[in-house]
Structure formats: C-alpha cells, structure tokens
N, C-alpha and C. Protein backbone atom coordinates (compact mmCIF):
# COMPACT_ATOMS: atom_id res chain seq x y z
N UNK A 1 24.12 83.61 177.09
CA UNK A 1 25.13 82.59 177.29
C UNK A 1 25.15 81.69 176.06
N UNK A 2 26.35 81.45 175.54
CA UNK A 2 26.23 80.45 174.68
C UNK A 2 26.63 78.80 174.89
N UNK A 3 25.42 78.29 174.28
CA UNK A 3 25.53 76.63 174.22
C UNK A 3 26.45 75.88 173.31
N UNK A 4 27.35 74.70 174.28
CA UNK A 4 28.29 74.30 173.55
C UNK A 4 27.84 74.09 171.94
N UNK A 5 26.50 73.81 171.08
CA UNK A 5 25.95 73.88 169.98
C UNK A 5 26.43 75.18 169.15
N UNK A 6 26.67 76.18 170.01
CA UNK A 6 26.90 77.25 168.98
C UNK A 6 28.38 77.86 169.51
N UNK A 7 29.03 77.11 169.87
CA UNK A 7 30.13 77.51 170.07
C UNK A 7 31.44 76.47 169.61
N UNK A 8 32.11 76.23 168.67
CA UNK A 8 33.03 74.97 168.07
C UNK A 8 33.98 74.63 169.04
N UNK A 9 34.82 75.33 169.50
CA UNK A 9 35.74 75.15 170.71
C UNK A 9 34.83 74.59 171.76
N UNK A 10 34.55 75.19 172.36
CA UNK A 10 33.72 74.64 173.06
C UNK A 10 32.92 72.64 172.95
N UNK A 11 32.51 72.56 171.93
CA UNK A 11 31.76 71.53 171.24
C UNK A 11 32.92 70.47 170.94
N UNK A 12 34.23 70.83 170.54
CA UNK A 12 35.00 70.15 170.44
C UNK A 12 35.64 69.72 171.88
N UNK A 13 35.95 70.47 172.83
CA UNK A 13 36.36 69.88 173.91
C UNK A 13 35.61 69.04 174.50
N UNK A 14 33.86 69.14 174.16
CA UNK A 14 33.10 67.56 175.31
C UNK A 14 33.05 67.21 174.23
N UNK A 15 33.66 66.77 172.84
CA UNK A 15 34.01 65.78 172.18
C UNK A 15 35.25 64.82 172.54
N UNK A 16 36.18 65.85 173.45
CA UNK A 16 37.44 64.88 173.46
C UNK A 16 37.19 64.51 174.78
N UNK A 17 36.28 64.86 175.37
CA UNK A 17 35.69 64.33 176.68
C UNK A 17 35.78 63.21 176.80
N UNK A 18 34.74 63.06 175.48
CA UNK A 18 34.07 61.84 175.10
C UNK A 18 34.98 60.23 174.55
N UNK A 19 35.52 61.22 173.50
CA UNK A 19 36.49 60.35 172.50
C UNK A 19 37.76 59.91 172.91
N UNK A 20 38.20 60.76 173.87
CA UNK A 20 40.03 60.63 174.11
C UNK A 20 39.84 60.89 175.65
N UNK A 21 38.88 60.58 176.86
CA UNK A 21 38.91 60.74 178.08
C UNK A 21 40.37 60.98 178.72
N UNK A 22 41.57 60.26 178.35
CA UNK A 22 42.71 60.52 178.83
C UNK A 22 43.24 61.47 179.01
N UNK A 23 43.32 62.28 177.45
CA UNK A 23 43.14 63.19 177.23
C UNK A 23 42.84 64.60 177.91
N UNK A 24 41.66 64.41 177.93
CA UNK A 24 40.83 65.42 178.90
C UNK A 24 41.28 65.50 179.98
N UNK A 25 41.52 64.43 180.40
CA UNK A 25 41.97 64.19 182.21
C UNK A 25 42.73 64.94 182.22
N UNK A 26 44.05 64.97 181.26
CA UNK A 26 45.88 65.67 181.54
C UNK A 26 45.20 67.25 181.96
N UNK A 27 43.34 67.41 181.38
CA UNK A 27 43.54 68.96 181.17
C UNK A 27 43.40 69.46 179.37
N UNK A 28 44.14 68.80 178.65
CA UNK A 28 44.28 69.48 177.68
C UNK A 28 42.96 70.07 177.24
N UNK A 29 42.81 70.91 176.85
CA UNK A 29 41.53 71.70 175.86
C UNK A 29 41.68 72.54 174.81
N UNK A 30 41.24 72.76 173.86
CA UNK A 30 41.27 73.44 172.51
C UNK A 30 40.70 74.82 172.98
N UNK A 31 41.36 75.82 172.56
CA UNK A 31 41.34 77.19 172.68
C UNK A 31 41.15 78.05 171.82
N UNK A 32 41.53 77.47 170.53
CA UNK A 32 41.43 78.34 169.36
C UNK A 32 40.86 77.39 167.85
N UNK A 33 40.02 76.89 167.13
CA UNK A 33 39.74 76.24 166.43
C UNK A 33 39.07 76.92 165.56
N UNK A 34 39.32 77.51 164.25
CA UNK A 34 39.51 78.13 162.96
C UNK A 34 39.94 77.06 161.60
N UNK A 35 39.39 77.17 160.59
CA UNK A 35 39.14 76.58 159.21
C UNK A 35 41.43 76.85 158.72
N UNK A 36 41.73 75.45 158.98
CA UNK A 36 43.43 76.05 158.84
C UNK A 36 44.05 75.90 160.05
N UNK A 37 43.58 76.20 161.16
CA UNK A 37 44.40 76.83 162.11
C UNK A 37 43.82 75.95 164.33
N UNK A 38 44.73 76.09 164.43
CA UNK A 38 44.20 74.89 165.58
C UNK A 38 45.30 75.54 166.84
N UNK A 39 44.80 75.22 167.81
CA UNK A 39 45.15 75.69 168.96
C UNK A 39 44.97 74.68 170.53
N UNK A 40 45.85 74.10 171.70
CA UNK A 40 44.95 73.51 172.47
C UNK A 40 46.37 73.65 173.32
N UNK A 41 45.94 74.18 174.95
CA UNK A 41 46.84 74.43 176.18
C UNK A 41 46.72 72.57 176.82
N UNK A 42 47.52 72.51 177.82
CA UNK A 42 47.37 71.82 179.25
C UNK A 42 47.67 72.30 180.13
N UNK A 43 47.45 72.54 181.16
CA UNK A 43 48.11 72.63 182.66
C UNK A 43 49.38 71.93 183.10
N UNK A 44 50.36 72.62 183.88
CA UNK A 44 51.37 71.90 184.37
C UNK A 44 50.69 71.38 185.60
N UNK A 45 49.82 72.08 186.64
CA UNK A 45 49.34 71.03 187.73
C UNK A 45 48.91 70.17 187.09
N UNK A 46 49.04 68.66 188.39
CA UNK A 46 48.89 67.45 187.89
C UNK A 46 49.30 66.35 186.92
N UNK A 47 50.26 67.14 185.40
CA UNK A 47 50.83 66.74 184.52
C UNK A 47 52.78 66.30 185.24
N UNK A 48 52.93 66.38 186.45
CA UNK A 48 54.54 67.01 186.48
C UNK A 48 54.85 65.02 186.52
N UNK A 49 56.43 64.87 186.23
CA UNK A 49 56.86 63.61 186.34
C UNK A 49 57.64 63.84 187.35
N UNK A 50 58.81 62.63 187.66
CA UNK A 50 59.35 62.58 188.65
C UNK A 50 60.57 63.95 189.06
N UNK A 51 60.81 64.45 188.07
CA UNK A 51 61.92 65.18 188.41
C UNK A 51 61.15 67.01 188.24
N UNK A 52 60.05 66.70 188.23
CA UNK A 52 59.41 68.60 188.38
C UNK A 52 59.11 68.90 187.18
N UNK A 53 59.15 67.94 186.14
CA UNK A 53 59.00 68.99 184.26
C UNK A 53 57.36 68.31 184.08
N UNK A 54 57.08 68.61 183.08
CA UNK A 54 55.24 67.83 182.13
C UNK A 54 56.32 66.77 181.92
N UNK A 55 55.20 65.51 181.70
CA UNK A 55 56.03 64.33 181.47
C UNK A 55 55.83 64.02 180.36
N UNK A 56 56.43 63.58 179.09
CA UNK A 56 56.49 63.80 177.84
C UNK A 56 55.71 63.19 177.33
N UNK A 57 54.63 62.15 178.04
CA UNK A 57 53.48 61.67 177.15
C UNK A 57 52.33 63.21 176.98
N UNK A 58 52.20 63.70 177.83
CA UNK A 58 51.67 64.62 178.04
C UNK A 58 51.73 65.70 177.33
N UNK A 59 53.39 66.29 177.15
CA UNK A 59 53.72 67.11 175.65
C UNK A 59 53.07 66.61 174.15
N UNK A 60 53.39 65.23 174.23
CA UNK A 60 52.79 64.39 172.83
C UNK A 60 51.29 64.67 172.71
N UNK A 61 50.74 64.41 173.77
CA UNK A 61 49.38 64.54 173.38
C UNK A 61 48.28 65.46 173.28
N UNK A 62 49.19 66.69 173.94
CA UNK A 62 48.77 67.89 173.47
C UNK A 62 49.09 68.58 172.08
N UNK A 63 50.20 68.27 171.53
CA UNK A 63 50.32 68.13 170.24
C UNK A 63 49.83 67.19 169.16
N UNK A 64 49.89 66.17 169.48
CA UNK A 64 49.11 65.11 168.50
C UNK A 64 47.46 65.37 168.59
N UNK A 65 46.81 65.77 169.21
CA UNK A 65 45.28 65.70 169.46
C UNK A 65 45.09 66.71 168.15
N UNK A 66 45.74 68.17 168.15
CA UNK A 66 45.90 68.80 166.89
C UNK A 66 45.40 68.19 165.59
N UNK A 67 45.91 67.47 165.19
CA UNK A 67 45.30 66.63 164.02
C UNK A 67 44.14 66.57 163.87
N UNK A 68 43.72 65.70 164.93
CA UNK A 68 42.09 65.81 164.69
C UNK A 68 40.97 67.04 164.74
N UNK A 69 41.86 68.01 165.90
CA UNK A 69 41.19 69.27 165.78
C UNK A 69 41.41 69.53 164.48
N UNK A 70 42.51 69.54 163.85
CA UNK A 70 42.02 70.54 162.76
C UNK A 70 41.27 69.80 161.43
N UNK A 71 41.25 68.98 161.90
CA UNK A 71 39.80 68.01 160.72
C UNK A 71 38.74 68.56 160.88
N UNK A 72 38.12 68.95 162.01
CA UNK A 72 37.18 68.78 162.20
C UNK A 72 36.65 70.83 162.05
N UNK A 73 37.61 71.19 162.19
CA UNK A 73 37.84 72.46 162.20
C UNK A 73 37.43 72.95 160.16
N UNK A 74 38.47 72.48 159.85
CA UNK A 74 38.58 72.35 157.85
C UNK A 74 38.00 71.75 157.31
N UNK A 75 37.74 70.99 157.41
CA UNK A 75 36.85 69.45 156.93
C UNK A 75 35.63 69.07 156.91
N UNK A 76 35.44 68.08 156.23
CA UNK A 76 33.63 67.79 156.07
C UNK A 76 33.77 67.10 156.83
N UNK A 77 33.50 67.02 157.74
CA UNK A 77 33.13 65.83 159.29
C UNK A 77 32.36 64.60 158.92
N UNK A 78 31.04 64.92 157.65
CA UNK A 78 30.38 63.87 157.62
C UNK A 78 31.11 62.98 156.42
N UNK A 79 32.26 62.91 155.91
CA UNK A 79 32.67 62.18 154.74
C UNK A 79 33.49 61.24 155.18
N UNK A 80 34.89 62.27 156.08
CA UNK A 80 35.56 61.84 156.74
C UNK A 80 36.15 61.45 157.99
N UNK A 81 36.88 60.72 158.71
CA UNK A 81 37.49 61.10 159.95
C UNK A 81 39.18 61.24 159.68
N UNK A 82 39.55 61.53 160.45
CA UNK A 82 41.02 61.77 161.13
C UNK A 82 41.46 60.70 161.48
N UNK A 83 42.58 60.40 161.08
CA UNK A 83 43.74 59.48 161.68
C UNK A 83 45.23 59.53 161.43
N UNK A 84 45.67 59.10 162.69
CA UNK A 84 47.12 59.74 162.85
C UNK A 84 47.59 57.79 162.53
N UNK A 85 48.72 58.81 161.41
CA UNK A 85 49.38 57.25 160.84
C UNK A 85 50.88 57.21 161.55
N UNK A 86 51.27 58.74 161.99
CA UNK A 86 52.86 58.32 162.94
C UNK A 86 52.70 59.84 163.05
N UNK A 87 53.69 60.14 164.11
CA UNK A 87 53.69 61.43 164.75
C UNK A 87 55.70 61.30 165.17
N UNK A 88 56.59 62.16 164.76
CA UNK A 88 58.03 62.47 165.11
C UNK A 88 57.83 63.45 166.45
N UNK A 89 58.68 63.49 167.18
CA UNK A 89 58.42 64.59 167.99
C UNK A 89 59.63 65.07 168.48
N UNK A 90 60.36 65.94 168.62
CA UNK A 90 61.57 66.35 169.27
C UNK A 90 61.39 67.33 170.63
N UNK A 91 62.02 66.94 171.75
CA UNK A 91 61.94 67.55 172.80
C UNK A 91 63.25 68.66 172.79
N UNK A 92 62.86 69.64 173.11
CA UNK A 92 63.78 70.66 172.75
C UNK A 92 64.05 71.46 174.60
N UNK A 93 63.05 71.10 175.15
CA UNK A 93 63.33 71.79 176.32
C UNK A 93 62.36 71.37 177.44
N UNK A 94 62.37 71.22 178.59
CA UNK A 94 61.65 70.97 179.71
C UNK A 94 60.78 71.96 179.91
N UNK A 95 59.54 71.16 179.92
CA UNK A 95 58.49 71.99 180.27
C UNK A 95 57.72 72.40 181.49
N UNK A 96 57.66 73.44 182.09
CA UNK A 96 57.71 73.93 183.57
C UNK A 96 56.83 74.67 183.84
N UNK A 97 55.48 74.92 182.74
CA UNK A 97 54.49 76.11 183.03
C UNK A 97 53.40 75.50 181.84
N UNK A 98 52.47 75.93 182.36
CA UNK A 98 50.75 75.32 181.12
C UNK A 98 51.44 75.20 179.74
N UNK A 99 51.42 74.93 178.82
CA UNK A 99 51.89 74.26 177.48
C UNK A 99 50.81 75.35 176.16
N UNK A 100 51.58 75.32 175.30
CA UNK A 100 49.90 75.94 174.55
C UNK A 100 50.86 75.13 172.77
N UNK A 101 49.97 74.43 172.27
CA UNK A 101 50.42 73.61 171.23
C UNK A 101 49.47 74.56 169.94
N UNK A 102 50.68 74.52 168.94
CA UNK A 102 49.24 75.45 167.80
C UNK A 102 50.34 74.65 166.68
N UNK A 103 49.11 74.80 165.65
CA UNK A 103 49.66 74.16 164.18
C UNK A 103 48.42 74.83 162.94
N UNK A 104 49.18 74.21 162.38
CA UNK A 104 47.88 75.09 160.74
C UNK A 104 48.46 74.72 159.33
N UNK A 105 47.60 74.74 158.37
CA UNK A 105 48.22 74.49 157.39
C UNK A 105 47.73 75.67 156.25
N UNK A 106 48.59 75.27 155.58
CA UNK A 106 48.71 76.79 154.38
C UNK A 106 47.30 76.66 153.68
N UNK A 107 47.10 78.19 153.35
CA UNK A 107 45.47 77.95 152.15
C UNK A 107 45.63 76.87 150.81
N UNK A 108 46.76 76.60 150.22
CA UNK A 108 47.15 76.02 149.30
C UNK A 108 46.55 74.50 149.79
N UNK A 109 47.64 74.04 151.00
CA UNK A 109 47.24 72.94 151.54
C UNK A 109 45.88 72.20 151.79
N UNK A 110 44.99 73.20 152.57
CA UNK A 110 43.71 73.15 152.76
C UNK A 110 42.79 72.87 151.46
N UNK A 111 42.96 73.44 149.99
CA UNK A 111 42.26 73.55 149.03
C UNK A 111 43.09 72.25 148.67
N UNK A 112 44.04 71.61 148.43
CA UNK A 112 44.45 70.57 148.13
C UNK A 112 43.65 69.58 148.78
N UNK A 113 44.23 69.43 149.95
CA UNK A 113 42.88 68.58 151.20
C UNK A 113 41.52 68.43 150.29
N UNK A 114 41.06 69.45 150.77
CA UNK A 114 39.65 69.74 149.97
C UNK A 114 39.26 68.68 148.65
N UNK A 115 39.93 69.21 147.93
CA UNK A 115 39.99 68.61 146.57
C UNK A 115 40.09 67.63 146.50
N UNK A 116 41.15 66.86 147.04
CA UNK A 116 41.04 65.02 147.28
C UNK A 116 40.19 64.55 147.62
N UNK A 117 39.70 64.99 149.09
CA UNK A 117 38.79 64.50 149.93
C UNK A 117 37.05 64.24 149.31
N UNK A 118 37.37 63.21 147.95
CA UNK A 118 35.88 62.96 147.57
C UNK A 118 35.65 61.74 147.99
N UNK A 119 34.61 61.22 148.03
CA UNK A 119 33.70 59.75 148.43
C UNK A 119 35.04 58.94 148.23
N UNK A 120 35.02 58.00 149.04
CA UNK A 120 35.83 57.20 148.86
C UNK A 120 37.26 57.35 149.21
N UNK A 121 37.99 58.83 149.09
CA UNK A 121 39.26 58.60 148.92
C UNK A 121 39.91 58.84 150.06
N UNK A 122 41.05 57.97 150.56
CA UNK A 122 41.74 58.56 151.55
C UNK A 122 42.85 59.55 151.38
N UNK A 123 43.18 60.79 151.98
CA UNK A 123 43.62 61.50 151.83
C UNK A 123 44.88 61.65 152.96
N UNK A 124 46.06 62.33 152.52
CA UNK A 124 47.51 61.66 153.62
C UNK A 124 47.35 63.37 153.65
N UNK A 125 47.86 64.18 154.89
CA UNK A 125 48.64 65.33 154.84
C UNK A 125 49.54 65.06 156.05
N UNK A 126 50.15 66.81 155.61
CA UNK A 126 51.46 66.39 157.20
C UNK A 126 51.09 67.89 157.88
N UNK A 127 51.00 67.63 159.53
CA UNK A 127 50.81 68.91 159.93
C UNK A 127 51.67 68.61 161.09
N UNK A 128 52.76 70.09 161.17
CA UNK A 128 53.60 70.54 161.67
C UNK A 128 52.95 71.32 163.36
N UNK A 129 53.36 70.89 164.10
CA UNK A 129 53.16 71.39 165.59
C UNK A 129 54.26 71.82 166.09
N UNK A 130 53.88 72.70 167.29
CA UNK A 130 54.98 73.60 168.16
C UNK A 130 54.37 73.80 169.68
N UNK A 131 55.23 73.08 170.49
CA UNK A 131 54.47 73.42 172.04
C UNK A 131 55.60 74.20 172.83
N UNK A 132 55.08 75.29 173.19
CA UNK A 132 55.77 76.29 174.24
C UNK A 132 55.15 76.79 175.41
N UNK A 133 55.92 77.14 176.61
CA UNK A 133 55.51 77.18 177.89
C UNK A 133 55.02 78.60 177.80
N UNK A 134 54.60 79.07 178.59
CA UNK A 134 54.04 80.44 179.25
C UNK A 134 54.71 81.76 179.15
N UNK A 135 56.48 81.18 179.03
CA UNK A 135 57.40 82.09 178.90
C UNK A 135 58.17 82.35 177.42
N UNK A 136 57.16 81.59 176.70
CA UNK A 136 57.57 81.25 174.82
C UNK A 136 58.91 80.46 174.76
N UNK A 137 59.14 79.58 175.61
CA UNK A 137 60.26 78.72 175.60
C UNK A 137 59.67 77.71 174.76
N UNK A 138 59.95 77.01 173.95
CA UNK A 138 59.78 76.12 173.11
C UNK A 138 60.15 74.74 173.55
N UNK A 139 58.86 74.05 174.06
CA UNK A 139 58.90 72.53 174.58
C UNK A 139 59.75 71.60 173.82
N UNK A 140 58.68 71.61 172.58
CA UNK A 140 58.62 70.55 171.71
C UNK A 140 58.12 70.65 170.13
N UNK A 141 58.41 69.97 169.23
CA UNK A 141 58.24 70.22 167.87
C UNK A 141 57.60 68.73 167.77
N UNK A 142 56.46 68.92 166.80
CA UNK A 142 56.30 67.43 165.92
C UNK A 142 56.07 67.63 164.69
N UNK A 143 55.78 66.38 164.12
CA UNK A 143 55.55 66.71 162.85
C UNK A 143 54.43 65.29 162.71
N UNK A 144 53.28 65.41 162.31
CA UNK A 144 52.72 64.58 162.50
C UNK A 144 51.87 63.81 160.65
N UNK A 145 52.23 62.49 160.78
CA UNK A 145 51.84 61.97 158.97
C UNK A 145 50.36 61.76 159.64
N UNK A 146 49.21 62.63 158.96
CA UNK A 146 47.72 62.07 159.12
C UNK A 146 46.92 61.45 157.86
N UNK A 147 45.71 61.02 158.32
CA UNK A 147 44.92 60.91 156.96
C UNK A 147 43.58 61.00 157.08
N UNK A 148 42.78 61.89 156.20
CA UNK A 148 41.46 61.98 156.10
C UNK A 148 41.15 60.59 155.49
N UNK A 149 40.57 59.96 155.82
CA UNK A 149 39.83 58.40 155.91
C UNK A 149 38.54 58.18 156.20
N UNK A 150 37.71 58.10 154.45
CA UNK A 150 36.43 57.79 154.23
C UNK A 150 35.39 57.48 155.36
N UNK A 151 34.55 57.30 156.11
CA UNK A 151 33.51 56.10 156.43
C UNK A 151 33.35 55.39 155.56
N UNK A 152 33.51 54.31 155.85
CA UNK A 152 32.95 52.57 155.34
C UNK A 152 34.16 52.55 154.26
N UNK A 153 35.44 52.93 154.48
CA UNK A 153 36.23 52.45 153.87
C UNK A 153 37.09 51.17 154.25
C-alpha cells in the first residue's frame, strides 16, 4: 500500500485538506499531478444550487485551486509559494455531472518559470483552465494571472 509520503496526488489532497478546507468540503481533489500538467474533479452531489446545476463558486474553485497544484507539481516548493493575483472565468454551460478541471503549461513556459524563479524574485505566469462534465460538455474556461512569490519577500 502506498503512503500519502510516496504518493504526490495523494499528499497534495491532505494538503488542501489542510490549507483550503472549503475546498475539500465541495469534494474537489487532484487526480492527476505531473511536472507541467495538473488535473482535479468535484462531485455534483452536494455541490447543486437552486435551480439543479454546480453552483458557480464551485466551478471557480475547482479551476482556480489548479494554480497552486501546479506549483507545487513544477516548482521548488522550498523557494517559493503560489499566488493567485486574478482569475477571468467564462461560464459556457451548466454543469450537471462531477466536473474534471485540467490545465498545463508548455515546456518552454516551465523552463522560463524555472529560470526566473531565483532567490528573491517574484515570478508572474498565466495558466489557462478548462472544466467539463462527464459527458465532455464544457462548463467553464479561465484564465488565471499567478505568481511564484519568494518566502520572506
């Protein structure tokens, strides 16, 4: 059996346990977490609003949490953290079945990242999200402005 220690997905979800309890509550969890590449579902039980759809804080924050997964995923964890400086989001369709949000950024991007990201510096990127239902209907789009941001800056 493996221990959340040797498993990243895993390790990252009783992180957002921890960090973003709200979060957790809706359900959401990370499913796929790769160097680039990020992945995280919710459940429609329990998420529904008044009229039967996910209620759109709920779309947002299964997409916005992304960000930080994929810091932590690409990134030196001990230099920097994650922070979301604004997030756009367009609702494109009602959502009626578990959600699955994925985003990633190009190898170019990543080695750029990389490269900035020395002592001290804060670093801006933009990562593009897509949430679709069960039936590949397409929820929602964001586009989210982040920044890798030193400790003790």
């Amino acid at each position: 059996m493996t221990g959340t220690a040797d498993d990243p997905v895993a390790m990252l979800n009783a992180g957002l346990a921890q960090l973003i309890p709200v979060a957790a509550a809706m359900g959401v969890e990370f499913t796929e977490l790769r160097p680039g590449s990020v992945r995280a579902t919710v459940p429609f039980e329990g998420n529904g609003n008044h009229f039967g759809v996910i209620y759109a804080g709920v779309v947002f924050t299964v997409a916005e949490v992304l960000g930080g997964a994929i810091h932590f995923a690409t990134f030196d964890a001990s230099t920097h953290y994650p922070l979301v400086r604004g997030v756009q989001i367009e609702f494109v369709a009602p959502g009626r079945s578990r959600l699955t949000a994925t985003a990633s950024l190009s190898d170019e991007e990543v080695a750029r990242i990389r490269a900035e990201a020395v002592p001290g510096a804060k670093v801006p990127f933009v990562l593009d999200a897509e949430v679709v239902g069960e039936d590949g209907t397409v929820v929602a789009r964001t586009r989210g402005d982040y920044q890798l941001r030193p400790f003790r800056a």
